[in-house]
Protein backbone atom coordinates (compact mmCIF):
# COMPACT_ATOMS: atom_id res chain seq x y z
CA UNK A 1 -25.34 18.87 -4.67
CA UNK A 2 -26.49 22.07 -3.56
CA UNK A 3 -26.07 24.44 -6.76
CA UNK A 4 -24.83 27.61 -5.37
CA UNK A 5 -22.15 25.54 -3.68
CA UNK A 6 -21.39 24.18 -6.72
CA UNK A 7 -21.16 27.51 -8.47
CA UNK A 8 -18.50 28.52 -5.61
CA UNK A 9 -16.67 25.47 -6.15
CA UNK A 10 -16.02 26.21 -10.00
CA UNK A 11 -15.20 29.39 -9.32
CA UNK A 12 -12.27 28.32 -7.01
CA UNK A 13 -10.98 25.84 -9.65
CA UNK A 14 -12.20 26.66 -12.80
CA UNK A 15 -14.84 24.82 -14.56
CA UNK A 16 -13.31 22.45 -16.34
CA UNK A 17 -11.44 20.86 -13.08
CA UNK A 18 -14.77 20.49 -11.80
CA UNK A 19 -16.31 17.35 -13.15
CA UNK A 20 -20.23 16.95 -12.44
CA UNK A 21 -20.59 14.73 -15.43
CA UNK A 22 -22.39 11.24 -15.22
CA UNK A 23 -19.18 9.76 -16.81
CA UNK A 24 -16.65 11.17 -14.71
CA UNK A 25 -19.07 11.20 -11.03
CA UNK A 26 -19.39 7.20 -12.40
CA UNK A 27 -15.00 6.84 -12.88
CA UNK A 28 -14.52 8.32 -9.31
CA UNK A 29 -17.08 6.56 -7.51
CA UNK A 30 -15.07 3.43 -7.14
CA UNK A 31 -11.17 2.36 -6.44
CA UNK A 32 -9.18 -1.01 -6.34
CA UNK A 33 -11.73 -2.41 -3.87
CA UNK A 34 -14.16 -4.79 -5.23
CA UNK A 35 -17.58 -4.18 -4.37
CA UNK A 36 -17.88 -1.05 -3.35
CA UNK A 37 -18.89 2.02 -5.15
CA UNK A 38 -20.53 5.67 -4.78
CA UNK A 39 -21.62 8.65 -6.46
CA UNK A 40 -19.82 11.69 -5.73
CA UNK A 41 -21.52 15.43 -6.11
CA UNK A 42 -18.36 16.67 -7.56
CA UNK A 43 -14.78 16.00 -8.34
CA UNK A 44 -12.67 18.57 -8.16
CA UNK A 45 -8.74 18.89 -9.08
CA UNK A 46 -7.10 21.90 -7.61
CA UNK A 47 -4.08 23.01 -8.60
CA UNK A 48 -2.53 25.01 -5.67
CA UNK A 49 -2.57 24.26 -1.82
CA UNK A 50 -4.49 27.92 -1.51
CA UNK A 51 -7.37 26.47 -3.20
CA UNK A 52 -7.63 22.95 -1.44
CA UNK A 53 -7.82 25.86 1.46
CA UNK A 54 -10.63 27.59 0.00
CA UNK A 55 -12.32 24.48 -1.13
CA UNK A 56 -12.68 22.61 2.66
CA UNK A 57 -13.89 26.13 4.15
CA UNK A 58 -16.58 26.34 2.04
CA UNK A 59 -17.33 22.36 2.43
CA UNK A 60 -17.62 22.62 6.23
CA UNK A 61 -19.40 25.97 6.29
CA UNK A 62 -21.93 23.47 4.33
CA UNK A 63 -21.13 20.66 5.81
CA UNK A 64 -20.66 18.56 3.08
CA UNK A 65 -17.98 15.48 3.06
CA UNK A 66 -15.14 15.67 1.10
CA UNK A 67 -12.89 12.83 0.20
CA UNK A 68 -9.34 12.89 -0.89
CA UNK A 69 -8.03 10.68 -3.50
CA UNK A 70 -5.25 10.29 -5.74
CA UNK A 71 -5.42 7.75 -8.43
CA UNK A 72 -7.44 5.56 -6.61
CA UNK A 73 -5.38 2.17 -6.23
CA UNK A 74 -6.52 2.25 -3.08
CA UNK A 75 -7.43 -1.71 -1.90
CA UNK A 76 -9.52 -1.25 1.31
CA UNK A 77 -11.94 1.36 0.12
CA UNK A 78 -10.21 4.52 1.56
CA UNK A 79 -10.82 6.74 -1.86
CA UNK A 80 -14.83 5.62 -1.98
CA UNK A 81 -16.24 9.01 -2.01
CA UNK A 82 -19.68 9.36 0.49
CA UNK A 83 -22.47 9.67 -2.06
CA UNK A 84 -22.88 13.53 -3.51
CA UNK A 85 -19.54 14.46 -1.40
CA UNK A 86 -17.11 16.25 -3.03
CA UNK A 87 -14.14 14.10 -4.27
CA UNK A 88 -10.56 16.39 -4.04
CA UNK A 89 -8.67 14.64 -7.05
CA UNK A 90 -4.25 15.75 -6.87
CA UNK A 91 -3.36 14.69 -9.73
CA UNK A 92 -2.65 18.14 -11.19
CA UNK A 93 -0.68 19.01 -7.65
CA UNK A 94 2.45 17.13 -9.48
CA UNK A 95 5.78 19.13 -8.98
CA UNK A 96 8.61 18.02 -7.11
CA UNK A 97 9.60 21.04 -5.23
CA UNK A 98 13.00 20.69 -4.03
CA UNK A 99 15.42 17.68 -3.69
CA UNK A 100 17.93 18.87 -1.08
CA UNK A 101 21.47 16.83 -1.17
CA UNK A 102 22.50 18.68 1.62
CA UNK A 103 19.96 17.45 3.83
CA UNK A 104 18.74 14.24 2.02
CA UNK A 105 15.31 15.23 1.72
CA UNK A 106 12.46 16.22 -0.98
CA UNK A 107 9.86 18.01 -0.91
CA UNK A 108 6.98 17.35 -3.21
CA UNK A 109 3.03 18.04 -3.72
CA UNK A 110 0.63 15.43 -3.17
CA UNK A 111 0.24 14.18 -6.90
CA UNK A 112 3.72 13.32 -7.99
CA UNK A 113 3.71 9.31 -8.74
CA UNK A 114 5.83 7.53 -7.03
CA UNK A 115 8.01 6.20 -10.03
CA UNK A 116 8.84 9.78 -10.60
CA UNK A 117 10.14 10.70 -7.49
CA UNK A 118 12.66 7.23 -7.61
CA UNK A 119 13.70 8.28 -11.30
CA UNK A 120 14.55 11.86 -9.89
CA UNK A 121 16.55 11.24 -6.76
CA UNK A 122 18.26 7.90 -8.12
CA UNK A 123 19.68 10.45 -10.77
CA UNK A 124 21.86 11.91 -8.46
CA UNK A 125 22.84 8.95 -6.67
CA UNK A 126 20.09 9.11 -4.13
CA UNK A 127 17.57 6.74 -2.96
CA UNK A 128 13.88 6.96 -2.18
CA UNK A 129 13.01 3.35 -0.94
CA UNK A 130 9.52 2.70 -0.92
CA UNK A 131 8.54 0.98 -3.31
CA UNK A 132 4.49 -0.12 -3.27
CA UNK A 133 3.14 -2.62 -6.15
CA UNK A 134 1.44 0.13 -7.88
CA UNK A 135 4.18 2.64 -7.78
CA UNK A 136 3.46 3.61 -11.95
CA UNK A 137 0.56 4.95 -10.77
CA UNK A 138 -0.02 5.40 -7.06
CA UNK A 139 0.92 8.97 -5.74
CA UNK A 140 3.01 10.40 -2.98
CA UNK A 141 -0.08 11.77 -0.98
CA UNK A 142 -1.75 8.00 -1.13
CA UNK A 143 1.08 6.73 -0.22
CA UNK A 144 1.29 8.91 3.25
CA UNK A 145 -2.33 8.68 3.31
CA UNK A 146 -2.36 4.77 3.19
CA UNK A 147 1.45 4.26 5.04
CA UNK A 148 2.30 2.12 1.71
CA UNK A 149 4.53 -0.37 1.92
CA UNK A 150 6.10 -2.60 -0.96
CA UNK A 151 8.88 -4.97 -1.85
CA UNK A 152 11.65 -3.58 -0.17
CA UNK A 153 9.59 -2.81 3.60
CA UNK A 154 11.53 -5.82 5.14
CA UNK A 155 15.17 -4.00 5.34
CA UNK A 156 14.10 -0.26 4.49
CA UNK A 157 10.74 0.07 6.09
CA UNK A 158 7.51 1.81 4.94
CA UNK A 159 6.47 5.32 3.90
CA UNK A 160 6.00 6.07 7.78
CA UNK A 161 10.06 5.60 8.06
CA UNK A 162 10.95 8.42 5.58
CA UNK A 163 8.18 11.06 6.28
CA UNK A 164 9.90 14.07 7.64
CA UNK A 165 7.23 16.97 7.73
CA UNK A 166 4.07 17.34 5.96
CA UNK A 167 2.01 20.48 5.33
CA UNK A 168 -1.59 19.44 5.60
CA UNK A 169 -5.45 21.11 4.63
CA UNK A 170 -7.45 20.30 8.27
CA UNK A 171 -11.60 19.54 8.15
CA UNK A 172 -11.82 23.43 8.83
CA UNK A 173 -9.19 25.02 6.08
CA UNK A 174 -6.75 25.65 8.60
CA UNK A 175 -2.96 24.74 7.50
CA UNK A 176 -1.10 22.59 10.16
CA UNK A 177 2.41 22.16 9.27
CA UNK A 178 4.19 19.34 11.06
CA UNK A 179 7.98 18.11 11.07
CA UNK A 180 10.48 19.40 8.46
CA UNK A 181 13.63 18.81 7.81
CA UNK A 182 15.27 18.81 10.71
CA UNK A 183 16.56 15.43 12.13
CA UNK A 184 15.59 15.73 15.42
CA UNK A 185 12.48 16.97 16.63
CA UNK A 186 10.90 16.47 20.48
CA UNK A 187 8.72 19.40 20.76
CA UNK A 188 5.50 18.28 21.17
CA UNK A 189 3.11 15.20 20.10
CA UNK A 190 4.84 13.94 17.09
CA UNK A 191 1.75 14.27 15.03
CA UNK A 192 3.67 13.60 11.51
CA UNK A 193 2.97 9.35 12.30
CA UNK A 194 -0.75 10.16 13.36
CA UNK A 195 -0.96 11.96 10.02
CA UNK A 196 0.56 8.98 8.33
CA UNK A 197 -1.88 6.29 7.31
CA UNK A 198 -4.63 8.64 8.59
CA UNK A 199 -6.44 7.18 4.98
CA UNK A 200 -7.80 10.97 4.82
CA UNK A 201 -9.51 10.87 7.47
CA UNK A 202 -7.78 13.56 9.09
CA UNK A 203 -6.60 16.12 6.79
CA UNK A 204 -5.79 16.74 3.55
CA UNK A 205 -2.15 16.20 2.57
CA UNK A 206 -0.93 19.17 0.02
CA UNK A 207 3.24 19.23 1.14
CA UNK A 208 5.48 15.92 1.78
CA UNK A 209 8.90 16.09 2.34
CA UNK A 210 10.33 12.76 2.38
CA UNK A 211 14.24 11.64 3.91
CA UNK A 212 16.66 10.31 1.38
CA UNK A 213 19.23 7.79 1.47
CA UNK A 214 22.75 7.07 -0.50
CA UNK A 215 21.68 4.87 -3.49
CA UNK A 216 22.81 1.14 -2.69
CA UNK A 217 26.31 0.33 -4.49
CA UNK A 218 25.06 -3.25 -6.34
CA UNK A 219 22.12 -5.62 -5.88
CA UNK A 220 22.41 -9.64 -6.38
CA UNK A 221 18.74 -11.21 -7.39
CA UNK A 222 18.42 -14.66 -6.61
CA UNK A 223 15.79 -17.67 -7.25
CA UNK A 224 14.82 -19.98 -5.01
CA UNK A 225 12.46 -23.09 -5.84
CA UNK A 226 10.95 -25.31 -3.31
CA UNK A 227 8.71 -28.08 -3.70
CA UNK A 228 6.80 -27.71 -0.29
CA UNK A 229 5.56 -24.16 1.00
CA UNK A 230 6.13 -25.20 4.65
CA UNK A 231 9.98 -25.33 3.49
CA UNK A 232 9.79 -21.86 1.79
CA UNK A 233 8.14 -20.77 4.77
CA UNK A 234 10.92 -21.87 6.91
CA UNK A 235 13.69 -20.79 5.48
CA UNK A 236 12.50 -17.07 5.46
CA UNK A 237 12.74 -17.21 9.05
CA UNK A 238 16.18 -18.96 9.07
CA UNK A 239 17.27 -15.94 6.41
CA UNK A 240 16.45 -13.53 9.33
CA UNK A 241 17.96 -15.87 12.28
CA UNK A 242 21.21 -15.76 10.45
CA UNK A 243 21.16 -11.79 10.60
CA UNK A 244 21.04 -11.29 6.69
CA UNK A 245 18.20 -8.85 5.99
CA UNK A 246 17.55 -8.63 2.44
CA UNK A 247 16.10 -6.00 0.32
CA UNK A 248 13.10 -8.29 -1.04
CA UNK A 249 12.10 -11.39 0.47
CA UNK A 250 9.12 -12.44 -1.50
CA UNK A 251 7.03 -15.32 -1.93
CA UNK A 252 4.43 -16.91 -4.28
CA UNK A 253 2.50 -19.86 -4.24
CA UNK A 254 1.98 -22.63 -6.79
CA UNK A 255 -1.63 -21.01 -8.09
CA UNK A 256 0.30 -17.49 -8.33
CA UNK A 257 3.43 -19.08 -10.05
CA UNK A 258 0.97 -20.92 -12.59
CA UNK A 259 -0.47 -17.50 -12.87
CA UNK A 260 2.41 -15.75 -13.54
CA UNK A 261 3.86 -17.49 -15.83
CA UNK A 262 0.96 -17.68 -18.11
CA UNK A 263 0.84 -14.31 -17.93
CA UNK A 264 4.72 -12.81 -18.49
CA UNK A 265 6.45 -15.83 -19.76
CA UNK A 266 9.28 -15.43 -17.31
CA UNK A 267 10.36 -19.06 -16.65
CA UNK A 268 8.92 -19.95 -13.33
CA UNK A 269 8.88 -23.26 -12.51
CA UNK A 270 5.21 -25.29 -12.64
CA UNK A 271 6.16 -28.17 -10.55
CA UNK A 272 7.18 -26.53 -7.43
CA UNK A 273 4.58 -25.11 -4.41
CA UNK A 274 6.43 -21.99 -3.45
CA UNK A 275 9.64 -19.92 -5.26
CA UNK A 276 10.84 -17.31 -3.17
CA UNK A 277 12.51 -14.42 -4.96
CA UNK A 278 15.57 -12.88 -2.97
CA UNK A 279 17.79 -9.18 -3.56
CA UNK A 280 20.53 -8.28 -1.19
CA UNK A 281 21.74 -4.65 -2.28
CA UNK A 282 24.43 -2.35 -0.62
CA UNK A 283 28.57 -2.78 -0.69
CA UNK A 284 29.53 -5.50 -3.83
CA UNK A 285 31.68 -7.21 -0.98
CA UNK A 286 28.81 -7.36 1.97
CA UNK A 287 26.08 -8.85 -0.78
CA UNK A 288 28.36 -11.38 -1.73
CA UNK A 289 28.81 -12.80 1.94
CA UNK A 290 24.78 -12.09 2.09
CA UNK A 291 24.09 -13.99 -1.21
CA UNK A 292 26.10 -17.27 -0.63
CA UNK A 293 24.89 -17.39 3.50
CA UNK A 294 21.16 -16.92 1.90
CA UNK A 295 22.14 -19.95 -1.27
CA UNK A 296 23.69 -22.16 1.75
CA UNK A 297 20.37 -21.37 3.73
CA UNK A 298 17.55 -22.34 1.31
CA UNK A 299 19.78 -25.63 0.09
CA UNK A 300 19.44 -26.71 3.55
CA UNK A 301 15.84 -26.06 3.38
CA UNK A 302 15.33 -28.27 0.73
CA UNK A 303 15.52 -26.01 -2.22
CA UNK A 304 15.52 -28.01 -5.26
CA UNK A 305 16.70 -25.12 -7.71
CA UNK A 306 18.54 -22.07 -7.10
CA UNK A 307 19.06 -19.18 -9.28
CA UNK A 308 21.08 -16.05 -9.28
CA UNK A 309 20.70 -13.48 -12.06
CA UNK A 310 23.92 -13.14 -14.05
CA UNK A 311 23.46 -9.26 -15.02
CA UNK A 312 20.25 -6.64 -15.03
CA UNK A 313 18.61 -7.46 -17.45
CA UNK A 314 17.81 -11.22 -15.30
CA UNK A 315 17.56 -9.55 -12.30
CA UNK A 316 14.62 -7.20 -13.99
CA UNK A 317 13.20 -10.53 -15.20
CA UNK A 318 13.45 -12.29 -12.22
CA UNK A 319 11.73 -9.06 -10.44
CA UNK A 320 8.87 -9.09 -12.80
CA UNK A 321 7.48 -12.67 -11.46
CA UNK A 322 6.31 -10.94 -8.11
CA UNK A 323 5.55 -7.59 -9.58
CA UNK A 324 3.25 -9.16 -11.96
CA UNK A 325 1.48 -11.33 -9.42
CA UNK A 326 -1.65 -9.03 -9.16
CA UNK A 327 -2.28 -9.09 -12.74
CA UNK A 328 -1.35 -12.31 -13.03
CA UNK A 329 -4.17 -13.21 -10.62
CA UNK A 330 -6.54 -10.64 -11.92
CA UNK A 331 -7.15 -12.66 -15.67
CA UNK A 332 -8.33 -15.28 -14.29
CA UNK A 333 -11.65 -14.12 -12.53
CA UNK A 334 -13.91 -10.85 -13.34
CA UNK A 335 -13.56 -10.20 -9.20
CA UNK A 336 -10.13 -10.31 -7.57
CA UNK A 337 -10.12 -9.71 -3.87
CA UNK A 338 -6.85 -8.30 -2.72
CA UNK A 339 -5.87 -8.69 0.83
CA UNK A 340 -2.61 -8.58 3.50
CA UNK A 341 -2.78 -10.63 6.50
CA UNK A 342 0.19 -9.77 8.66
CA UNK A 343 1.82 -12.03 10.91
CA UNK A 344 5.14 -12.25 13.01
CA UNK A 345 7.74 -14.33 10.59
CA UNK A 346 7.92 -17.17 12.70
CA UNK A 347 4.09 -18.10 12.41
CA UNK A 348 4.28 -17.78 8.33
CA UNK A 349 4.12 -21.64 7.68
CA UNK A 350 1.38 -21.79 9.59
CA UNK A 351 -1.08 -18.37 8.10
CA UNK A 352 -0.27 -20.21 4.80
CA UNK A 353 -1.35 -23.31 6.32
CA UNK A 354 -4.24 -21.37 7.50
CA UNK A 355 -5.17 -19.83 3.85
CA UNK A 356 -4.78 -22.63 2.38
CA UNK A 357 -7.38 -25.04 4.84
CA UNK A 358 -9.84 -21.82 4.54
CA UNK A 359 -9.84 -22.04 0.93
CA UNK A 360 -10.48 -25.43 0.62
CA UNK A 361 -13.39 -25.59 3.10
CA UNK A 362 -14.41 -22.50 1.69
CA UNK A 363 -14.45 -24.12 -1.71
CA UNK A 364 -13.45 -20.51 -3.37
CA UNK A 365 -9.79 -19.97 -5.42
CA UNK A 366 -6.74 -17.91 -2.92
CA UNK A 367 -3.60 -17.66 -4.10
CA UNK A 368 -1.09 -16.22 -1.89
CA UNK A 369 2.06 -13.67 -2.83
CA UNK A 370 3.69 -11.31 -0.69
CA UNK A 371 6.08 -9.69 1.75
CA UNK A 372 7.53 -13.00 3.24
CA UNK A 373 10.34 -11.22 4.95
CA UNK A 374 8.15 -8.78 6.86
CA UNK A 375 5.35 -11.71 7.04
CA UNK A 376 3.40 -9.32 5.18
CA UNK A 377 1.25 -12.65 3.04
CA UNK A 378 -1.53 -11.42 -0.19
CA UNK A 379 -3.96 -14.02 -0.03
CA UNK A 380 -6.19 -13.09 -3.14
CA UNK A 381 -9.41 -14.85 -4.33
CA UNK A 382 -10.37 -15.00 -7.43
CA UNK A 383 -14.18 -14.85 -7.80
CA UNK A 384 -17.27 -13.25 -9.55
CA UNK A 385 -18.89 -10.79 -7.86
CA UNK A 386 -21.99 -11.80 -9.77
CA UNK A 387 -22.43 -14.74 -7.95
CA UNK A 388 -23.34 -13.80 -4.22
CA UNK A 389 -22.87 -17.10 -2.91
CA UNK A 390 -19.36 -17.58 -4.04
CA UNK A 391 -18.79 -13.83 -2.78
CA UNK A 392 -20.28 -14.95 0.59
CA UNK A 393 -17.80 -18.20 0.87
CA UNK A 394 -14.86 -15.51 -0.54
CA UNK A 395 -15.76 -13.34 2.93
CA UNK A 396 -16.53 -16.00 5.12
CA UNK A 397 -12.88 -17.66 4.55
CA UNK A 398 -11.28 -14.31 4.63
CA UNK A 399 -12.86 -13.77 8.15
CA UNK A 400 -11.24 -17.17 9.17
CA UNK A 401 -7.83 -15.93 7.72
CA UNK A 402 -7.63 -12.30 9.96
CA UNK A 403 -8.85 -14.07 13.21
CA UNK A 404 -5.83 -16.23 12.46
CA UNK A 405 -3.75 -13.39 11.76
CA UNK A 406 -5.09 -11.38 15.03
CA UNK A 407 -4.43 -14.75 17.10
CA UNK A 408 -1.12 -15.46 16.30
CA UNK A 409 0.00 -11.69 16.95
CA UNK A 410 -0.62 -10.12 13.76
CA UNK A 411 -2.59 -7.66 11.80
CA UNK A 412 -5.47 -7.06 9.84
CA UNK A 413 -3.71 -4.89 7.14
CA UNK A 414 -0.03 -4.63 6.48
CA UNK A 415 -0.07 -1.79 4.31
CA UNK A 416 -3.71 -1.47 2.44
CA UNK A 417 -5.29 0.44 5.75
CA UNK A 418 -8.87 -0.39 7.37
CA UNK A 419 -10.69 1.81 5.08
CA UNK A 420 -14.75 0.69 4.61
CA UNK A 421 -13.42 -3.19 3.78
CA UNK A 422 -12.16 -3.81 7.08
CA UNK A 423 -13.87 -2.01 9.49
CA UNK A 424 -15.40 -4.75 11.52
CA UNK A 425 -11.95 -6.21 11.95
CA UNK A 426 -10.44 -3.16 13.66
CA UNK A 427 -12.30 -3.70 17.13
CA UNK A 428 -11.26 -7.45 17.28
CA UNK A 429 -7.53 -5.96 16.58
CA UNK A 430 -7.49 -3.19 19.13
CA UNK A 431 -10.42 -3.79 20.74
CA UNK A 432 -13.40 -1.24 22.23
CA UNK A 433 -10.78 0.95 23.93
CA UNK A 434 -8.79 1.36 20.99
CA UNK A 435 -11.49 2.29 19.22
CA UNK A 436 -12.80 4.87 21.73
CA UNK A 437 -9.15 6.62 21.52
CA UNK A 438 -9.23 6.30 17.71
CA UNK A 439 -12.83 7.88 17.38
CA UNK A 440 -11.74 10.76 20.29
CA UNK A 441 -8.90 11.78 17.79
CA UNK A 442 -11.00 11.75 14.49
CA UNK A 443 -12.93 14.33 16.83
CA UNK A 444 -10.01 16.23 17.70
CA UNK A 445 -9.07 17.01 13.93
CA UNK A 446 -12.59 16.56 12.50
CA UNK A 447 -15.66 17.78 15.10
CA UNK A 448 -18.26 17.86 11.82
CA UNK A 449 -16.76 14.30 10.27
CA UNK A 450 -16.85 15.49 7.00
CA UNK A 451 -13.15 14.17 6.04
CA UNK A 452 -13.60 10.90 4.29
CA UNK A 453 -16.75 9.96 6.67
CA UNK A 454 -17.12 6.58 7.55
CA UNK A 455 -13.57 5.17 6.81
CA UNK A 456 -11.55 3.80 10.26
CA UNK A 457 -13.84 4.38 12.87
């Protein structure tokens, strides 16, 4: 990097919040993807939205990239920086603003971790709902960036559903402000869902303020066993064909349950090919009628075992199989390849079906977690990265699985964005025109293309 720019750049941030370090370039050069890595010029960790300002009118007077990135649990390669880029890290951009009960909202900065904000507004009775797998660590402004999902998508939605206004840093330095806290808004294009799950491409998120609900009265958390997937499978959809929508729907597999339970000790059952782990939440009297339609459900399905938590401290346990999938998985191999296939619920048996035929003539290790309810389906591999030609087989049977996923109706991503993993996908998805109208946009906001370059499009 050019040294007088970096001399401007320290001065807007202070020296010590920019890192030029081998060490720290090395820590920020990579995210949750496998695979890929980079080499930023500089990381730098504002504190203020005046000098994220600063910082992109200097960048695109120089035209140098600049990547946005929070704490980089990004799975599709959306926080890769573009080699000597600057990297804008928001981790010190932390404070919740304002949580308004009047108007069910909050505002908050970029940084704040997701965990936080739920502690916060669940503290006075309120209720932030989504709820992505890394929410310890992930922050609000990945979250927008990346539209994350999580367990409870299937009856509450995802981070697109609850973004009200956001106050965002464009490729220039300009400040757009967008939405707010009104309810209803018409006046013209509704940019605040372009802006969400932009992956950074667009702009640089410094303001969110997010809608709030009441917080749901009780929860039930039940355990379902089955000894054949195909049943699992098919009693999500009868779930949802009996109008019950729960709060969490969620599957594993028999490799993830094995997994799991070597891993947290939680009592899953080894002799079964699918468990699917169920919460109804809202009034005690409505989850009751909810919990024994969904028990009368899955014993038709040929459930073997079924399992209802008898206070919290089972229902936490019970939660901790799914949430613990990932690292479940992860100890297995030194390479775990994430991914989210997303099909419509009735086609479920058959992506599994799918994953399952592509592993084995594949000859590589999936196993498969995820959003059953929202047919939102994890199939992870477990490989080495080390060895190219098991890395090769990992890609060539994921390739199989999203041209499955695109055939029956479905998606290439669910919730981890397109990023630099899954950019050859997105044409097959939305095809050439698609892309044209994608690319004309990233234009609009972005003539240099120095915001995250070569994510997307």
């Amino acid at each position: 990097m050019d040294s007088s720019l970096l001399k401007e750049l320290q001065q807007i941030v202070g020296e010590q919040y920019a890192l030029s370090d081998r060490a720290s370039l090395a820590v920020y050069g990579y995210d949750s993807t496998p695979e890929l890595e980079s080499r930023p010029g500089v990381v730098l960790l504002p504190a203020c939205r005046d000098e994220v300002i600063r910082i992109m009118g200097l960048c695109a007077a120089a035209g140098v990239s600049v990547t946005p990135r929070g704490s980089g649990t990004n799975l599709s390669g959306g926080s890769i920086s573009h080699d000597q880029g600057v990297v804008i890290q928001t981790s010190r951009m932390n404070k919740i603003i304002e949580i308004d009960e009047e108007n069910l909202t909050a505002t908050v900065e970029p940084g704040v971790i997701t965990s936080t904000l739920h502690r916060q507004v669940e503290a006075r009775g309120l209720f932030y709902p989504p709820d992505p797998g890394s929410l310890h660590i992930s922050t609000m402004g990945g979250n927008v960036a990346e539209n994350s999902g999580g367990l409870r998508g299937l009856k509450y939605g995802v981070t697109a559903d609850y973004v009200m206004g956001l106050e965002t840093i464009l490729a220039n330095g300009d400040l757009l402000r967008t939405g707010g806290k009104v309810v209803k808004d018409v006046a013209g294009y509704n940019l605040n869902p372009l802006l969400v799950s932009s992956e950074g491409t667009l702009g640089i998120f410094t303001g969110i303020t997010v809608k709030l609900i009441p917080k749901p009265q009780a929860k039930i958390t039940m355990l379902a066993h089955f000894p054949a997937m195909s049943d699992a499978a098919l009693a999500v959809s009868a779930i949802i064909a009996a109008k019950v929508i729960p709060a969490t729907l969620e599957f594993l597999d028999k490799v993830t349950i094995k997994c799991v339970e070597d891993y947290a000790h939680v009592g899953l059952p080894l002799d079964v090919d699918a468990v699917l782990l169920i919460e109804v939440d809202g009034h005690p009297v409505v989850i009751a009628e909810e919990a024994a339609a969904v028990a009368d459900i899955c014993q038709k399905h040929r459930c073997s075992f079924f399992q209802t938590a008898k206070n919290n401290e089972e229902a936490l346990k019970l939660a901790t199989a799914r949430r613990t999938a990932l690292s479940a998985l992860a100890r297995l191999r030194p390479t775990t390849i994430l991914e989210d296939a997303t099909v419509p619920r009735s086609c479920i048996a058959a992506m599994l079906q799918v994953i399952q035929d592509a592993a084995k003539k594949y000859d590589v290790t999936i196993g498969t977690f995820g959003h059953a309810g929202d047919g939102n389906l994890h199939p992870t591999c477990l490989t080495d990265e080390r060895n190219q030609d098991e890395i090769k087989r990992a890609h060539q049977a994921f390739e199989v699985i999203f041209d499955a996923a695109i055939a029956m109706g479905g998606t290439i991503t669910g919730e981890h964005g397109v990023g630099l993993a899954k950019k050859k996908y997105l044409p097959r998805l939305v095809g050439e025109s698609g892309v044209r109208v994608m690319r004309g946009i990233k234009k609009a906001f972005d003539p240099q293309g120095i915001l995250n370059p070569g994510k997307v499009v």
